[in-house]
C-alpha atoms as a PDB file:
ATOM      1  CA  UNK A   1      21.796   2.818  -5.502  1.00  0.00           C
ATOM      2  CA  UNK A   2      21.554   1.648  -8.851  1.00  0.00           C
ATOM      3  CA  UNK A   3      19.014  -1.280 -10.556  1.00  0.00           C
ATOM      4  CA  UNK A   4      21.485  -3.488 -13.133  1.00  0.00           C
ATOM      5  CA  UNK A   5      18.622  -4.235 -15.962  1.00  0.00           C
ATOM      6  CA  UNK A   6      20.211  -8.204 -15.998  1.00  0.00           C
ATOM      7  CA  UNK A   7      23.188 -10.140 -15.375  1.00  0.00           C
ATOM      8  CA  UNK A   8      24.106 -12.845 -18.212  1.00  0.00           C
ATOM      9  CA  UNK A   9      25.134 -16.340 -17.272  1.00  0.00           C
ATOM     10  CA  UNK A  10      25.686 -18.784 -20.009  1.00  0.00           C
ATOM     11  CA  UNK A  11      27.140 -22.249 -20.549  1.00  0.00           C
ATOM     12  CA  UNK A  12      27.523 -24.801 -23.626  1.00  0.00           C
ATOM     13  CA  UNK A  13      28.292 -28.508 -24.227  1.00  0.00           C
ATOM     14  CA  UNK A  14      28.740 -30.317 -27.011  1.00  0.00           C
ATOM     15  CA  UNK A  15      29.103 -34.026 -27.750  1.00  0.00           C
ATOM     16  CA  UNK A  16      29.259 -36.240 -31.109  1.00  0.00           C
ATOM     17  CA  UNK A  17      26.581 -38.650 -29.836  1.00  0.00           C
ATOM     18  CA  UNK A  18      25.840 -42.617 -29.851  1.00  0.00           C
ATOM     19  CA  UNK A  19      26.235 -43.254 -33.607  1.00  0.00           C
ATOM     20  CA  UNK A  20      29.039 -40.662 -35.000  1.00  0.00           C
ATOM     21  CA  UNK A  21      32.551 -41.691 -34.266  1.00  0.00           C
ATOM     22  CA  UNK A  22      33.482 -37.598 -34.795  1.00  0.00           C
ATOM     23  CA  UNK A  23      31.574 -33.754 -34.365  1.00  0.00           C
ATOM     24  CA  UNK A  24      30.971 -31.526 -36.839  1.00  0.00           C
ATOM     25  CA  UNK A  25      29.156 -28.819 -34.880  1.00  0.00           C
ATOM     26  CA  UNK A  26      30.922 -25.440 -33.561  1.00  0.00           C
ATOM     27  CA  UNK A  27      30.377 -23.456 -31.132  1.00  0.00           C
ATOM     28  CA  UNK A  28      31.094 -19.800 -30.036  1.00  0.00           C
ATOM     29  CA  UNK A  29      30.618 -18.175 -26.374  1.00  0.00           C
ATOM     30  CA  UNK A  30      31.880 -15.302 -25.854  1.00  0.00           C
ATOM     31  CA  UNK A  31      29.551 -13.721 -22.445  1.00  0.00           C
ATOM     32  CA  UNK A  32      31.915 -10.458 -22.082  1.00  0.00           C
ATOM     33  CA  UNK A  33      30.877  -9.790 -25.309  1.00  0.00           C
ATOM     34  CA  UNK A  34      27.238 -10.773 -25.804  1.00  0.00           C
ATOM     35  CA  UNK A  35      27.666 -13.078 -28.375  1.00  0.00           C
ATOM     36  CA  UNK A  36      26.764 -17.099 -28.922  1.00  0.00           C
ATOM     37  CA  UNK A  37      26.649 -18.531 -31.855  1.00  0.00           C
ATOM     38  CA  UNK A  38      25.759 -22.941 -32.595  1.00  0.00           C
ATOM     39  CA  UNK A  39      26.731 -24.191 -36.004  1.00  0.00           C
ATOM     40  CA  UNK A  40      26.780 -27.299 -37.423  1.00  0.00           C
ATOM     41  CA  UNK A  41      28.496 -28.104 -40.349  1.00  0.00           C
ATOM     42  CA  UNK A  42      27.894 -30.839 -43.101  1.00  0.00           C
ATOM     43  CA  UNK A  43      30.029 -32.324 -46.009  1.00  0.00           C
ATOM     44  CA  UNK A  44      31.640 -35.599 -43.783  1.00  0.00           C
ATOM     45  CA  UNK A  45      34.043 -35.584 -41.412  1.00  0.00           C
ATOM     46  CA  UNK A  46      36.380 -33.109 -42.806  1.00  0.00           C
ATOM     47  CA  UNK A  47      34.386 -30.620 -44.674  1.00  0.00           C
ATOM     48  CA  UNK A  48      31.498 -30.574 -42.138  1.00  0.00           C
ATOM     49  CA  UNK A  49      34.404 -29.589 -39.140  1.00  0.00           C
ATOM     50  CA  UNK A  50      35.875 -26.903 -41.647  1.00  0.00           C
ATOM     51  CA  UNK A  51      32.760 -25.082 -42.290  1.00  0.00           C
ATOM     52  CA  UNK A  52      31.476 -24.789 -38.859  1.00  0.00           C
ATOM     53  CA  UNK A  53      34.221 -23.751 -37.454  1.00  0.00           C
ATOM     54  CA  UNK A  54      34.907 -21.223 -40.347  1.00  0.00           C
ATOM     55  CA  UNK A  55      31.638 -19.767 -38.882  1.00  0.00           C
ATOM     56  CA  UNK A  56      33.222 -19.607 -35.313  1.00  0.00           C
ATOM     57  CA  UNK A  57      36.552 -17.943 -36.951  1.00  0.00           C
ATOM     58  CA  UNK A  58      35.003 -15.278 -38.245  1.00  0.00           C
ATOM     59  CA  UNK A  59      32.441 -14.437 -35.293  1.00  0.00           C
ATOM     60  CA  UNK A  60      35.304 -14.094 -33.589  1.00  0.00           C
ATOM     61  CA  UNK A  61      37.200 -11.578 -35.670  1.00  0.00           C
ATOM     62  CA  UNK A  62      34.093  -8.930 -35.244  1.00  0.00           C
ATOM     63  CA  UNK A  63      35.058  -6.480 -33.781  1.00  0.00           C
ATOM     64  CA  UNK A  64      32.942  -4.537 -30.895  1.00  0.00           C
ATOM     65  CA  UNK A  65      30.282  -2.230 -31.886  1.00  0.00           C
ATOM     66  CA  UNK A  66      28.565   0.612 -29.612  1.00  0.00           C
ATOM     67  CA  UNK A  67      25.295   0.197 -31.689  1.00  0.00           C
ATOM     68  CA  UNK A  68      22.634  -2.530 -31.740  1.00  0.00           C
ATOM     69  CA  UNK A  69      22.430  -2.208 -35.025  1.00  0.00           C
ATOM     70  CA  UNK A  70      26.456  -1.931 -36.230  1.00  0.00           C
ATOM     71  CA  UNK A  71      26.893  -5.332 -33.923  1.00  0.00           C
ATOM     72  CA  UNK A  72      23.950  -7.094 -35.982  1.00  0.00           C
ATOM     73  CA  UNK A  73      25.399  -6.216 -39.569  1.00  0.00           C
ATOM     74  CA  UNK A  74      28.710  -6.950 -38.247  1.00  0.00           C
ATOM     75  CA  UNK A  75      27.438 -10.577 -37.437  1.00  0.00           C
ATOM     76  CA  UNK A  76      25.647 -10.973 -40.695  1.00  0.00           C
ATOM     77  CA  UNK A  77      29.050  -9.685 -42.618  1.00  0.00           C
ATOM     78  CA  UNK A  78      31.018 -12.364 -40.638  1.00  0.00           C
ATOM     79  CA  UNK A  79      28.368 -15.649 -41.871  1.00  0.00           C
ATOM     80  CA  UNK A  80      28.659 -13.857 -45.351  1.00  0.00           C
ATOM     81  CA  UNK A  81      32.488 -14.153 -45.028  1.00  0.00           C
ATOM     82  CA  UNK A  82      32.347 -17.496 -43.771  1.00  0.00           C
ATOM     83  CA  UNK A  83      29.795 -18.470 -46.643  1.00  0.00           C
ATOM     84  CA  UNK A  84      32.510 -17.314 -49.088  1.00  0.00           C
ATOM     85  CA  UNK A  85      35.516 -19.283 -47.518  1.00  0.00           C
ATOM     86  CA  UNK A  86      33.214 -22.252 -47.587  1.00  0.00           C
ATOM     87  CA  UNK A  87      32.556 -21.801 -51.179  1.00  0.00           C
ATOM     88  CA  UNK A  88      36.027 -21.200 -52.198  1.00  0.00           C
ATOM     89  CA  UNK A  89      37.431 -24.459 -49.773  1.00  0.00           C
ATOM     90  CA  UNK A  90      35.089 -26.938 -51.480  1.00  0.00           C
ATOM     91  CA  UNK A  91      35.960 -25.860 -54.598  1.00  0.00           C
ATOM     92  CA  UNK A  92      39.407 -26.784 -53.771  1.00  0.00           C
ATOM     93  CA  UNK A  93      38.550 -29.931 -52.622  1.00  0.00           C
ATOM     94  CA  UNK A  94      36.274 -30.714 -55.144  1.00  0.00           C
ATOM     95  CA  UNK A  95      33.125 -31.450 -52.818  1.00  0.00           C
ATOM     96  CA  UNK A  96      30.336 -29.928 -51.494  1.00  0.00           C
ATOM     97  CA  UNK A  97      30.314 -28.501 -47.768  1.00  0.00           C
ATOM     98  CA  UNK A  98      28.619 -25.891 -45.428  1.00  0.00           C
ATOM     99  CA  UNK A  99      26.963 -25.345 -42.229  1.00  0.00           C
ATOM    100  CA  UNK A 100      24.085 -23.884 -40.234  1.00  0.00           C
ATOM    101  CA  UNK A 101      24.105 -21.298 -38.182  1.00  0.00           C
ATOM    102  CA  UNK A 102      22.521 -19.610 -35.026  1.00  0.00           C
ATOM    103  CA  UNK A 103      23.581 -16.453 -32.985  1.00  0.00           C
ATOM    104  CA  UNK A 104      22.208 -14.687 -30.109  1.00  0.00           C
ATOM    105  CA  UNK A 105      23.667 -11.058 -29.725  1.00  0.00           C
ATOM    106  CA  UNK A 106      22.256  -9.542 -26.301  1.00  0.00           C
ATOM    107  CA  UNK A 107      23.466  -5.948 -26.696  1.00  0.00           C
ATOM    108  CA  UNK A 108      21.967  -2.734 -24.587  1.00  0.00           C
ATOM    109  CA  UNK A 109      18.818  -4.518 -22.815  1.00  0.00           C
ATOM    110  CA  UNK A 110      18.023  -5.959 -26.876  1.00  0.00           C
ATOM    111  CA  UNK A 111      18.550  -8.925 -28.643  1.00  0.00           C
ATOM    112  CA  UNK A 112      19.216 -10.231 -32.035  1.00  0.00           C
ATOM    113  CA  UNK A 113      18.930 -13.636 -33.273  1.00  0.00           C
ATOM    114  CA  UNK A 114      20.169 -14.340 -36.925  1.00  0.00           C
ATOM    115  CA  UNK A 115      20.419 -17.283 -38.568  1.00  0.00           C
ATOM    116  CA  UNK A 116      20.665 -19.867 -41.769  1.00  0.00           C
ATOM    117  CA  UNK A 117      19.857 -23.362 -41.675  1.00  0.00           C
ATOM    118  CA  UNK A 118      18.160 -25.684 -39.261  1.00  0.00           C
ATOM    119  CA  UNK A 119      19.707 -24.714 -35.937  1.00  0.00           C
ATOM    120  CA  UNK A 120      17.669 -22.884 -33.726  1.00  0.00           C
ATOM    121  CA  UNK A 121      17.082 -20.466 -30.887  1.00  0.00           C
ATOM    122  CA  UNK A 122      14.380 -20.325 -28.104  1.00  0.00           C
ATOM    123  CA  UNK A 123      13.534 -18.352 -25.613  1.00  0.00           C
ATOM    124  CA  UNK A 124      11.944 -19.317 -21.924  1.00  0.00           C
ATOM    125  CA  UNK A 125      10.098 -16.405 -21.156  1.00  0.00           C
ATOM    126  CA  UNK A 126       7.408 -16.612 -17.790  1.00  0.00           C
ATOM    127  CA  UNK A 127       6.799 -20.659 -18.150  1.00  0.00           C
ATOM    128  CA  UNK A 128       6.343 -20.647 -22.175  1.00  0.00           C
ATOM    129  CA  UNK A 129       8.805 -22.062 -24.288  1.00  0.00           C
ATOM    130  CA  UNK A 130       8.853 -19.593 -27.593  1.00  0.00           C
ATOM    131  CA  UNK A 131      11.254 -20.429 -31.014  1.00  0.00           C
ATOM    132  CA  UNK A 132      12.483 -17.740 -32.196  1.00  0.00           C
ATOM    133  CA  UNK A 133      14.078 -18.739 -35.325  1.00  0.00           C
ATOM    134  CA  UNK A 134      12.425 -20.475 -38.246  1.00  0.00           C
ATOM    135  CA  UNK A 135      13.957 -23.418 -40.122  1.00  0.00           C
ATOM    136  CA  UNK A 136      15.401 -22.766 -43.131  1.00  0.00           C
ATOM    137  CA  UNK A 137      14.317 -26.427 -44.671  1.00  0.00           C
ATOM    138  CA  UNK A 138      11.917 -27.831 -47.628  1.00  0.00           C
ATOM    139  CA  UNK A 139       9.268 -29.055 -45.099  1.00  0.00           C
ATOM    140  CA  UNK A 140       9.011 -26.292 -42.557  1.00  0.00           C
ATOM    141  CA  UNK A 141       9.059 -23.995 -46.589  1.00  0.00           C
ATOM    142  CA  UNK A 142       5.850 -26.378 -47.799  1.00  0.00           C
ATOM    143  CA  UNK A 143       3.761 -25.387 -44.463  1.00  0.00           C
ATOM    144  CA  UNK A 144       5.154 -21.809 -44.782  1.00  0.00           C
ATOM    145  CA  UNK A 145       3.074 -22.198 -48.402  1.00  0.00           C
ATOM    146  CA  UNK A 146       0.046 -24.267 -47.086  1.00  0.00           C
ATOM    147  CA  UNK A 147       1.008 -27.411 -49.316  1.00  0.00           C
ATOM    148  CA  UNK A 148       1.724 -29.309 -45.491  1.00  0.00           C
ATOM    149  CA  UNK A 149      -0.090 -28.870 -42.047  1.00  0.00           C
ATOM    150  CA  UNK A 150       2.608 -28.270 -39.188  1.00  0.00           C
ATOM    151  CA  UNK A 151       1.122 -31.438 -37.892  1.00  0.00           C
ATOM    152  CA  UNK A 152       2.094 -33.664 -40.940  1.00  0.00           C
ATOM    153  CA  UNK A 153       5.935 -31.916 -40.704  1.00  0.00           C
ATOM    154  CA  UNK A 154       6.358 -33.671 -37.158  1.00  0.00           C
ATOM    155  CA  UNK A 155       8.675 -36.494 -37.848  1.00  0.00           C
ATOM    156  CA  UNK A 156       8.525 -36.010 -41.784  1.00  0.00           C
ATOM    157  CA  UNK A 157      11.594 -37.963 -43.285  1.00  0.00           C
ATOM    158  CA  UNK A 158      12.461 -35.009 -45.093  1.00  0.00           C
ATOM    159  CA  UNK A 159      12.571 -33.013 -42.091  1.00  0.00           C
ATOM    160  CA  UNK A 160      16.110 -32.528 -42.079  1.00  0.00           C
ATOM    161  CA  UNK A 161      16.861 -31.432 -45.813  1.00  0.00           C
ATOM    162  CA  UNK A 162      17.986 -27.678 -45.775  1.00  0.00           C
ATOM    163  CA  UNK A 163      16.772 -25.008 -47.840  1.00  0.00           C
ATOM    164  CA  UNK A 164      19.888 -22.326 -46.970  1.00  0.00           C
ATOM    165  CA  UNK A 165      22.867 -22.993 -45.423  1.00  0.00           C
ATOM    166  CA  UNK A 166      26.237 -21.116 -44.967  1.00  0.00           C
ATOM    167  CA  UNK A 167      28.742 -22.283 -47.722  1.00  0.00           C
ATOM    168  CA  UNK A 168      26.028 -23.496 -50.313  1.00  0.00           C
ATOM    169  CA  UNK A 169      25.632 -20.570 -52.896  1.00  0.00           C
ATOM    170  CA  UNK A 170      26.897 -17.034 -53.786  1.00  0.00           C
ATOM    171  CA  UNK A 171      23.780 -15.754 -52.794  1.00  0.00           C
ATOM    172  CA  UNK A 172      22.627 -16.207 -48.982  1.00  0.00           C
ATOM    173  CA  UNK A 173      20.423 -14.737 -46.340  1.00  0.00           C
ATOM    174  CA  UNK A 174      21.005 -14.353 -42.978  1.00  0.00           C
ATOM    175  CA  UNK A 175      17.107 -13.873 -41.404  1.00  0.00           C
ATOM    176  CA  UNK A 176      17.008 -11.805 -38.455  1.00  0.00           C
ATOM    177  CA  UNK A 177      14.505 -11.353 -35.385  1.00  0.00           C
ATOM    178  CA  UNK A 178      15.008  -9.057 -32.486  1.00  0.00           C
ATOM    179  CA  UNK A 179      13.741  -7.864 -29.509  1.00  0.00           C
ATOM    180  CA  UNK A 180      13.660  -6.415 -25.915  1.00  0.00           C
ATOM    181  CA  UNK A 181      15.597  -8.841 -23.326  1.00  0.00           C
ATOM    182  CA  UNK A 182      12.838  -9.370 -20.285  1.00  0.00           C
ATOM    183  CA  UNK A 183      14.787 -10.217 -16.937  1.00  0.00           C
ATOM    184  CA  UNK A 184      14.405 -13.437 -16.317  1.00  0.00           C
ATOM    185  CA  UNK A 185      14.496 -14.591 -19.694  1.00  0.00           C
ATOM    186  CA  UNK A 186      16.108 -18.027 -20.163  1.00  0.00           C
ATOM    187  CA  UNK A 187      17.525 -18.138 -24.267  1.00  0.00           C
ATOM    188  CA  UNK A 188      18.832 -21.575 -25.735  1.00  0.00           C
ATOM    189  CA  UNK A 189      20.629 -21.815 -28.921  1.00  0.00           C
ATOM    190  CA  UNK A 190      20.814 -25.769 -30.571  1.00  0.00           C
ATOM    191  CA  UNK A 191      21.686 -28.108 -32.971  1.00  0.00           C
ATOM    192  CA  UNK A 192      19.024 -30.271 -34.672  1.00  0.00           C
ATOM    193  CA  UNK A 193      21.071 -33.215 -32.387  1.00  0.00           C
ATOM    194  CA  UNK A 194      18.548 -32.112 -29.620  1.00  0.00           C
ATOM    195  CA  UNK A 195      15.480 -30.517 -31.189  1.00  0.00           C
ATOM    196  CA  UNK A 196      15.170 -33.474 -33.771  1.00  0.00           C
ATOM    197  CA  UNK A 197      14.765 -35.642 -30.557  1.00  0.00           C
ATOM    198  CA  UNK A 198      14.284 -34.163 -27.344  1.00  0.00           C
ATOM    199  CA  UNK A 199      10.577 -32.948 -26.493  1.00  0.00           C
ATOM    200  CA  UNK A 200       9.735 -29.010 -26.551  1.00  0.00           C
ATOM    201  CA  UNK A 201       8.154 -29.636 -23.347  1.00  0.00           C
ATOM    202  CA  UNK A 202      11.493 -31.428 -22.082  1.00  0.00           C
ATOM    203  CA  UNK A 203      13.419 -28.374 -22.804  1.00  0.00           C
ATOM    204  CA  UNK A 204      11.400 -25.899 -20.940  1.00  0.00           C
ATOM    205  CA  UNK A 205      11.769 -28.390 -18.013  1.00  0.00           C
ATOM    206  CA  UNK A 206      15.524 -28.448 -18.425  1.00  0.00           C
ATOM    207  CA  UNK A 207      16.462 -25.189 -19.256  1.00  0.00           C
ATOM    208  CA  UNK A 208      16.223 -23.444 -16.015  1.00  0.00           C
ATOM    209  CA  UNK A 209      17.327 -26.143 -14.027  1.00  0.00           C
ATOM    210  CA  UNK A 210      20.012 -25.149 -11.550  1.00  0.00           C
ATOM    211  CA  UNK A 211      22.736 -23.147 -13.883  1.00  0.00           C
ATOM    212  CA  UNK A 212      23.413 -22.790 -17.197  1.00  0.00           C
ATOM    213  CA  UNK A 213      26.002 -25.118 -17.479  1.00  0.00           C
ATOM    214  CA  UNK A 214      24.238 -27.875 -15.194  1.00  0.00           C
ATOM    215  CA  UNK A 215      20.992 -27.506 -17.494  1.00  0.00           C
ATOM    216  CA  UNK A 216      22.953 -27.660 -20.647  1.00  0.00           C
ATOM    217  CA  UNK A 217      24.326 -31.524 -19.122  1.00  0.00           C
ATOM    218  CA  UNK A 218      20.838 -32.287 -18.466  1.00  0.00           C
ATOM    219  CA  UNK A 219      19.956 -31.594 -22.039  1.00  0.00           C
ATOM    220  CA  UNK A 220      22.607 -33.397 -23.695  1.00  0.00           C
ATOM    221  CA  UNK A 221      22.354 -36.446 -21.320  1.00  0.00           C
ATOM    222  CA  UNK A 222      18.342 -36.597 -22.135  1.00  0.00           C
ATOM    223  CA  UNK A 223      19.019 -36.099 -25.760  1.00  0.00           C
ATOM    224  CA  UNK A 224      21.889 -39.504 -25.236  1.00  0.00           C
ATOM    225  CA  UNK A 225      19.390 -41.099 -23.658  1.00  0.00           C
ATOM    226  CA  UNK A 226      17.214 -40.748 -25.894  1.00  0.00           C
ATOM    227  CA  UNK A 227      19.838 -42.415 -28.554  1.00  0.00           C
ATOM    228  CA  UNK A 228      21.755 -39.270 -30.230  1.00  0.00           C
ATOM    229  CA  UNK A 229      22.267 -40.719 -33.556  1.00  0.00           C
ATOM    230  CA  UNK A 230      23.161 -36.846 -34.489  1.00  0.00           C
ATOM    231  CA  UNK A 231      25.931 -34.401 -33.051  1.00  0.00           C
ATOM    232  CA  UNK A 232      24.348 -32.312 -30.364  1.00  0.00           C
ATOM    233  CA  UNK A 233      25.578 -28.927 -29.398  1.00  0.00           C
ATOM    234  CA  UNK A 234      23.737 -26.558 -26.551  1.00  0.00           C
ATOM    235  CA  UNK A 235      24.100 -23.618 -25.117  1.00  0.00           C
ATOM    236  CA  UNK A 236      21.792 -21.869 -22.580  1.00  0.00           C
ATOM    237  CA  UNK A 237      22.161 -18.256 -21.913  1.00  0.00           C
ATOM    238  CA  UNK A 238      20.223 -16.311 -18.915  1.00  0.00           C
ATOM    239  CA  UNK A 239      19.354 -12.888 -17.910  1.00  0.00           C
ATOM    240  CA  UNK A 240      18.744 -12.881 -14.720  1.00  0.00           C
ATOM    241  CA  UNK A 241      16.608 -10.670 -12.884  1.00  0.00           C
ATOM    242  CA  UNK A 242      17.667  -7.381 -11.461  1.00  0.00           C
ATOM    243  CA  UNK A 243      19.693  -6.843  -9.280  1.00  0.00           C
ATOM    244  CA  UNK A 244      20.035  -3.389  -6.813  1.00  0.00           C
ATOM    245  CA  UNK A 245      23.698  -2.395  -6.084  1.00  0.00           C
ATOM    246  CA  UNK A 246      24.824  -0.393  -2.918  1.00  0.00           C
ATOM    247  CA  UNK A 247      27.474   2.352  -3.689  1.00  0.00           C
ATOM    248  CA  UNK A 248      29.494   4.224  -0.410  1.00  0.00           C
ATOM    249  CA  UNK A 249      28.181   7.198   0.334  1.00  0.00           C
ATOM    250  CA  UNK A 250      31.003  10.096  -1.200  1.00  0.00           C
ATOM    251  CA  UNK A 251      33.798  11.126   1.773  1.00  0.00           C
ATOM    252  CA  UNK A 252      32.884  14.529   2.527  1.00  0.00           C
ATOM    253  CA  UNK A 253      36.311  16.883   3.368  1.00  0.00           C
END
């Protein structure tokens, strides 16, 4: 008999919302592989499409690594590859364009979440919902240097202005946290489109609720309910808890 640390379900949705008439996030979700990624491009209808799913294009060219490690450079060489194409499509078309980005890698009982931008990752972990990624934008950079309290950057009107994306500059970092996956742990990987206006508390509710793919509806519907002038993309990815599995006893001659 043999304990299986986890088994991953995941699902996604995405949706343009009330106001835009077109959706310029991406998404990637590949389970057999351990890899999700959320981005969500900018630069209007066009350019913000192009660069997010640039992103997607080039997570999906990785190919499989047997180390933790290997897999989490290959993801940051893929953004950094995506960050150039950006660069070198705008300046074709003579306007700026680029895109956030979010991944989850769950690789060997570990994770990895890397990221540029605003989009971010959580993880449900025994009843507390935990961010794991830290936005890459001017307010959440002036409480980071004490000039703001986190309470004033609630609802600040500059809340949404970047401070890295993907496709912006030469130079770019990709930040990186990892960790040990805990059976049972619930991860969720979003747009702004829900986090800018669905309640922390909301998504801990949601985010176990069912199945993957039924919480991810839940989430999206709450976040049109609540009047989705943004794109909203989700995806919610668990580890379930272990499982024992039963192998026949070896035919003896």
């Amino acid at each position: 008999m043999e304990i299986v640390p986890f088994r991953i379900e995941s699902g996604a949705r995405t949706h343009e919302g009330r106001v835009r008439d077109h959706n310029e996030d991406s998404f990637y979700a590949a389970e057999t592989n351990g890899l999700w990624a959320v981005a969500d491009g900018m630069g209007g209808h066009e350019g913000g499409e192009w660069a997010s799913a640039k992103i997607v294009e080039k997570l999906g060219e990785i190919e499989p690594a047997e180390d933790f490690d290997a897999a989490c450079d290959a993801i940051e060489a893929a953004i950094h590859k995506a960050n150039r194409a950006i660069l070198i499509e705008a300046g074709k078309r003579q306007r700026q364009m680029g895109s956030t980005v979010v991944t989850l890698l769950i690789h060997g009982g570990r994770y990895a979440i890397q990221w540029v931008g605003d989009s971010r990752a959580y993880v449900l972990r025994d009843g507390e919902l935990i961010q794991l990624s830290r936005d890459h934008t001017q307010v959440q950079e002036m409480v980071d240097r004490g000039i703001m309290r986190p309470e004033e950057a609630v609802g600040h009107p500059m809340g949404h202005i970047l401070s890295r994306a993907v496709g912006v500059r030469d130079e770019m970092q990709v930040d990186r946290v990892t960790g040990e996956v805990v059976p049972g742990d619930a991860f969720l990987l979003c747009s702004d489109g829900l986090h800018g206006y669905v309640e922390e508390t909301d998504i801990g509710r949601l985010l176990t609720r069912g199945s993957p793919d039924r919480a991810t509806s839940e989430l999206v519907e709450l976040t049109l309910a609540n009047g989705a002038p943004d794109n909203v993309t989700v995806i919610a990815i668990w580890a379930n808890e272990p499982t024992l599995l039963s192998f026949p006893e070896p035919v003896k001659s």
